[in-house]
N, C-alpha and C. Protein backbone atom coordinates (compact mmCIF):
# COMPACT_ATOMS: atom_id res chain seq x y z
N UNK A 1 106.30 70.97 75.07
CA UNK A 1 105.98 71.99 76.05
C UNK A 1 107.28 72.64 76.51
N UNK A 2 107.11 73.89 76.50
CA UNK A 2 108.34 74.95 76.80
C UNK A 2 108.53 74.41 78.97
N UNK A 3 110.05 74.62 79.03
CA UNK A 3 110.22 74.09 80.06
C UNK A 3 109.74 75.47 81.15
N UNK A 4 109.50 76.73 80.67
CA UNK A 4 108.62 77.73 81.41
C UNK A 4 107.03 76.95 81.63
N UNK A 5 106.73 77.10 80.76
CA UNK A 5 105.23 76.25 80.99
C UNK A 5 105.16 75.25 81.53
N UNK A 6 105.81 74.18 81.79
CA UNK A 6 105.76 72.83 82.75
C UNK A 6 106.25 73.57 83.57
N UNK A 7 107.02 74.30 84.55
CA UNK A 7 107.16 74.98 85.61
C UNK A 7 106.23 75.45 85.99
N UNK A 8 105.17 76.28 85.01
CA UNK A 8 104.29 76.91 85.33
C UNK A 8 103.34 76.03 85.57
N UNK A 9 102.63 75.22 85.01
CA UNK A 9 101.66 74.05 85.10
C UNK A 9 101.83 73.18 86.74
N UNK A 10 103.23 72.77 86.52
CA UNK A 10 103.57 72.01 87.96
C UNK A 10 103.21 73.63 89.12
N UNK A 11 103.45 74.44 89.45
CA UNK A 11 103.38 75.15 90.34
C UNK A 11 102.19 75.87 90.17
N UNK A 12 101.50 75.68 89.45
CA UNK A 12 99.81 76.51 89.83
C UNK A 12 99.60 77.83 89.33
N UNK A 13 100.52 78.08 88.16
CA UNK A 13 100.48 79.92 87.67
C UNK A 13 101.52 80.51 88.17
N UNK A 14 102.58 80.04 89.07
CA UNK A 14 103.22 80.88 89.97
C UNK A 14 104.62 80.66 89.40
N UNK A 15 105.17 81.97 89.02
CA UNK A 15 106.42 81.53 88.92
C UNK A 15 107.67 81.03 89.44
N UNK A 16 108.84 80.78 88.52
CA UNK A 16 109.75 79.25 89.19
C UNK A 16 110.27 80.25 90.48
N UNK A 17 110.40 81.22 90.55
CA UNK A 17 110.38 81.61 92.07
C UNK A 17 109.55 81.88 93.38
N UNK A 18 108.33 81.54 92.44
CA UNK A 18 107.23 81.51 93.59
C UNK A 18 106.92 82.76 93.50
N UNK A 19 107.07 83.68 93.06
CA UNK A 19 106.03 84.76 92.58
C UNK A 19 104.56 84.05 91.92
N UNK A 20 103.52 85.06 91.83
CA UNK A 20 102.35 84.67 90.93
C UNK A 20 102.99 85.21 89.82
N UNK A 21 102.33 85.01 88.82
CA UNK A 21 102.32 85.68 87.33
C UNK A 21 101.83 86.87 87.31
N UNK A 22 102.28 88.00 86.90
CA UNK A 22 101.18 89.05 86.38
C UNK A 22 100.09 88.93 85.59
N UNK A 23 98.40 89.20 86.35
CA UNK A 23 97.41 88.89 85.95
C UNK A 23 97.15 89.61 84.62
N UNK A 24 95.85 89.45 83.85
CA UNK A 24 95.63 89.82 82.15
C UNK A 24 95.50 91.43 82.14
N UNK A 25 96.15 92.07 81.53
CA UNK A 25 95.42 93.32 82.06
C UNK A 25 94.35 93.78 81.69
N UNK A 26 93.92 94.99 82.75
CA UNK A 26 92.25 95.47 82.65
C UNK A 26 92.35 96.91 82.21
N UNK A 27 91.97 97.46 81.57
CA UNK A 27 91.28 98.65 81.00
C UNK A 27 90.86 99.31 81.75
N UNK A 28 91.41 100.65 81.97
CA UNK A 28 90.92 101.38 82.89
C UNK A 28 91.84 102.76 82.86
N UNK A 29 90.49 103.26 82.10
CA UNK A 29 90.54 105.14 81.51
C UNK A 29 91.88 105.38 81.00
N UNK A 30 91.91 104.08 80.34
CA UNK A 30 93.25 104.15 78.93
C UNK A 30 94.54 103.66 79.01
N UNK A 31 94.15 103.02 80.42
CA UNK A 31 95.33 102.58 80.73
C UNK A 31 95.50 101.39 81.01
N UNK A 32 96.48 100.43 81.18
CA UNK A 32 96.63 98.68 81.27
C UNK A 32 96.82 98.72 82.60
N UNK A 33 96.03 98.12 83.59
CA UNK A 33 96.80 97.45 84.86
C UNK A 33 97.02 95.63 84.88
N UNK A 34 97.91 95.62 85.56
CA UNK A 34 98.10 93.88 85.51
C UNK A 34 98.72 94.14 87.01
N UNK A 35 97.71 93.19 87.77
CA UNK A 35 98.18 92.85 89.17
C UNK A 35 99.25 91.85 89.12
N UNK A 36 100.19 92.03 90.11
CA UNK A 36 101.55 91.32 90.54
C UNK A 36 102.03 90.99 91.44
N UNK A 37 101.06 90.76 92.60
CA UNK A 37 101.62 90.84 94.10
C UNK A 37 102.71 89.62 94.40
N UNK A 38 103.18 90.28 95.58
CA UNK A 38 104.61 90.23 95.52
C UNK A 38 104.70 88.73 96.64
N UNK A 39 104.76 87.46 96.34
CA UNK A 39 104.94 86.52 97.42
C UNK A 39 106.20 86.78 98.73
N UNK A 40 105.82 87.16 99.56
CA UNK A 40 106.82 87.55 101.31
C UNK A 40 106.02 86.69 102.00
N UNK A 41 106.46 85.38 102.40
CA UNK A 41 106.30 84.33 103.15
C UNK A 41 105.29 83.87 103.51
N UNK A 42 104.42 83.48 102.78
CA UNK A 42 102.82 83.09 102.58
C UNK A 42 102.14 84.31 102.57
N UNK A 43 102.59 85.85 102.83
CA UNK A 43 102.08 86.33 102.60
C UNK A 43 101.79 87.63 101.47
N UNK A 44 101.09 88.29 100.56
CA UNK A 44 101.41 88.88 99.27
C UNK A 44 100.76 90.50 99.82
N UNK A 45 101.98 91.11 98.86
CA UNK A 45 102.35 92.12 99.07
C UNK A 45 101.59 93.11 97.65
N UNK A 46 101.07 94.03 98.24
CA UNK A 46 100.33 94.72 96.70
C UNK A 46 101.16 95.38 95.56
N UNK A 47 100.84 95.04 94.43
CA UNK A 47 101.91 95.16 93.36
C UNK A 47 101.48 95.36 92.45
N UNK A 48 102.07 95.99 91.35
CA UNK A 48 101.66 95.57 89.53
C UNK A 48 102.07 96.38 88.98
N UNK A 49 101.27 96.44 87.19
CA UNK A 49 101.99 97.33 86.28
C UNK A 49 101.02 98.14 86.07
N UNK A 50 101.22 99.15 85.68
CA UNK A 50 100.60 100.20 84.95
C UNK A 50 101.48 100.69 84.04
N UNK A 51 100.19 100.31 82.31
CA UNK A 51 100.99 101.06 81.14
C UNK A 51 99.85 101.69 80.46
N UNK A 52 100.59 102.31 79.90
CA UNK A 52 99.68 102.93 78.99
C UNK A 52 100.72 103.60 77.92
N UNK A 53 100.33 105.09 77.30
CA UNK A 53 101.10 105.72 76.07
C UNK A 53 101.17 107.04 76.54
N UNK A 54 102.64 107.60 76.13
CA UNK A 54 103.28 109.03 76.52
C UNK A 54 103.83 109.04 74.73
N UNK A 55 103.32 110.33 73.89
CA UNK A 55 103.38 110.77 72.72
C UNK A 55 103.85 109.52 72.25
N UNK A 56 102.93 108.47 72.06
CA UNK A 56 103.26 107.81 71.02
C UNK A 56 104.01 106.25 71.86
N UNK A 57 104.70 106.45 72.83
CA UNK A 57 105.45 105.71 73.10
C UNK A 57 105.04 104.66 74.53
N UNK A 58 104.96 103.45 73.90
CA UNK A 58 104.58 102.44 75.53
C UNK A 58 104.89 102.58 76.69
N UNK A 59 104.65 102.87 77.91
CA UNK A 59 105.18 102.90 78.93
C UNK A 59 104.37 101.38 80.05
N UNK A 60 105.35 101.49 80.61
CA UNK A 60 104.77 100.38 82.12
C UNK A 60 105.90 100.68 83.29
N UNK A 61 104.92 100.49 84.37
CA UNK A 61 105.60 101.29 85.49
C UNK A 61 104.81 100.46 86.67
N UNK A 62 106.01 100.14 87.35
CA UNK A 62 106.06 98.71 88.31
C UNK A 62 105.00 99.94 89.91
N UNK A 63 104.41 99.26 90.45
CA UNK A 63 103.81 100.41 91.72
C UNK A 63 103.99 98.91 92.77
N UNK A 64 104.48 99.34 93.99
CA UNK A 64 104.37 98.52 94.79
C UNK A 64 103.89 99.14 96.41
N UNK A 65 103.41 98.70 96.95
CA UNK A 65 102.49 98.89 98.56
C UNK A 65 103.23 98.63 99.36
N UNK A 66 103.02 98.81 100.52
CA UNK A 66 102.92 97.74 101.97
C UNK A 66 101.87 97.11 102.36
N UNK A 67 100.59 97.38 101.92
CA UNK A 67 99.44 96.26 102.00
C UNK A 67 100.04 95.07 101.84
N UNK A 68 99.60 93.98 102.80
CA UNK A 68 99.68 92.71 102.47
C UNK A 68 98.14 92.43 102.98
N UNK A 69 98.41 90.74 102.40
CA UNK A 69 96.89 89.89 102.23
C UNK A 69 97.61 88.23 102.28
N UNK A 70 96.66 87.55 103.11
CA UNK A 70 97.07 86.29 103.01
C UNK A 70 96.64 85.27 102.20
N UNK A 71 95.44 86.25 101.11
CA UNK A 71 95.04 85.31 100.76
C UNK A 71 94.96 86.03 99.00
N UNK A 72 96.03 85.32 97.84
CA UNK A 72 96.23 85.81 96.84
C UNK A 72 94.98 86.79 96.08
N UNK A 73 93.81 86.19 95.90
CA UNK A 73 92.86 86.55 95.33
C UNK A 73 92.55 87.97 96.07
N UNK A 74 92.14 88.24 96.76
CA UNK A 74 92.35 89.39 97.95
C UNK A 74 93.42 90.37 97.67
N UNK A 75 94.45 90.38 97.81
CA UNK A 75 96.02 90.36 96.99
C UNK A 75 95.60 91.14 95.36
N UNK A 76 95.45 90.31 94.71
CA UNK A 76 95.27 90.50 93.46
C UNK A 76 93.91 91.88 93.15
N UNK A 77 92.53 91.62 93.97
CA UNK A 77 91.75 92.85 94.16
C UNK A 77 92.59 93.67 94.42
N UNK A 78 92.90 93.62 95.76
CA UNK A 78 93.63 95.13 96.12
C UNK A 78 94.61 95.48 95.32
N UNK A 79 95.27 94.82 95.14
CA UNK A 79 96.43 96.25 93.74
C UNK A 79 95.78 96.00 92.83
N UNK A 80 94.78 95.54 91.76
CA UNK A 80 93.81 96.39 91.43
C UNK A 80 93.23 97.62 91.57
N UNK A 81 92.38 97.73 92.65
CA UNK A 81 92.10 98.82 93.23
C UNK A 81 93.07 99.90 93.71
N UNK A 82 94.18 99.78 93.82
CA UNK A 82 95.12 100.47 94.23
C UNK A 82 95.27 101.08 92.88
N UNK A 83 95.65 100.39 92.00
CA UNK A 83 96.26 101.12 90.59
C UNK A 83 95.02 102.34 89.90
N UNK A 84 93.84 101.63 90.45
CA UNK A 84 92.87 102.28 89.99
C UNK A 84 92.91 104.05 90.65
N UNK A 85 93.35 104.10 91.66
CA UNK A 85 93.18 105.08 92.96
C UNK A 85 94.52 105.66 92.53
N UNK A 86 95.64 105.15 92.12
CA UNK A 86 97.05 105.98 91.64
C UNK A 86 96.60 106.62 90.08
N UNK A 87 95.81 105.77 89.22
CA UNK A 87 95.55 106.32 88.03
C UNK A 87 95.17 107.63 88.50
N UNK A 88 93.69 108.02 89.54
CA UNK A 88 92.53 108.32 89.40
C UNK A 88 93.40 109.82 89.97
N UNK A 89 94.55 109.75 90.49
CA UNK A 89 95.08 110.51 91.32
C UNK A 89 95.98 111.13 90.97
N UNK A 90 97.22 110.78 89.88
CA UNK A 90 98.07 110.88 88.85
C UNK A 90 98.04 111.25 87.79
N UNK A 91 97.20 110.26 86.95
CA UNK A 91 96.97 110.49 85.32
C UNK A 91 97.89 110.32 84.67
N UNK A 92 98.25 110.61 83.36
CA UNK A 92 99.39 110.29 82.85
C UNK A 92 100.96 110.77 83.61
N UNK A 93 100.70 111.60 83.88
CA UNK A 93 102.18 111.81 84.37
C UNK A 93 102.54 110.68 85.31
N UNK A 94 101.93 109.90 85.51
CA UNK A 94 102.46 108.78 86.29
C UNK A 94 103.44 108.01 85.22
N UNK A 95 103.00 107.87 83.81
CA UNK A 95 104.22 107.21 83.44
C UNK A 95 105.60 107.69 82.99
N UNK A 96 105.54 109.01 83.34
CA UNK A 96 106.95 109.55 83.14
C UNK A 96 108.02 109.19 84.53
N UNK A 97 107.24 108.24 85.68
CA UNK A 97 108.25 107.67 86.71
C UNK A 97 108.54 106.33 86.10
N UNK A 98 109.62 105.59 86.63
CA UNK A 98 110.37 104.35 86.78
C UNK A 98 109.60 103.82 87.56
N UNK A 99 108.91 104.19 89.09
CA UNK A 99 108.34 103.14 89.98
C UNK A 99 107.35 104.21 90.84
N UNK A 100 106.55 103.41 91.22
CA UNK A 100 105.50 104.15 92.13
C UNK A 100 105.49 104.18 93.42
């Protein structure tokens, strides 16, 4: 076992800094989101990626909130839903930024 994965195993999904992992991503009108919220002192901060394709070429582009949630799962919905509402609002030209 890779010494990432026993880190990961011992701590519950969360990485060796106590971040969560970025969740699987979901499909949505062509684009990848993967939630990432951000651990700030028991409490998580709304986060993630959004990728998708600009002529040909991969993009992913970090979006982060001030929503917080105390309770991960909650956390993890909402920047969901958030990415969904930046797609819905943006469209591709969102991945011609660095950050959201």
């Amino acid at each position: 076992m890779a010494l990432g994965k026993l880190f990961k195993s011992l701590l519950g999904g969360a990485l060796g800094d106590g971040q969560p992992e970025p969740t699987e991503p979901v499909d949505y009108k062509g684009f990848g989101i993967e939630a990432a919220p951000i651990n700030e002192d028991g409490k998580y901060r709304t986060a993630g990626f959004i990728s998708g394709e600009v002529n040909g070429e991969a993009k992913r582009v970090q979006f982060i909130r001030a929503d917080q949630n105390s309770d991960l799962q909650a956390a993890i919905d909402h920047s969901l839903a958030k990415a969904r509402q930046i797609i819905d609002e943006q469209g591709t030209g969102l991945l011609e930024k660095t950050h959201l």
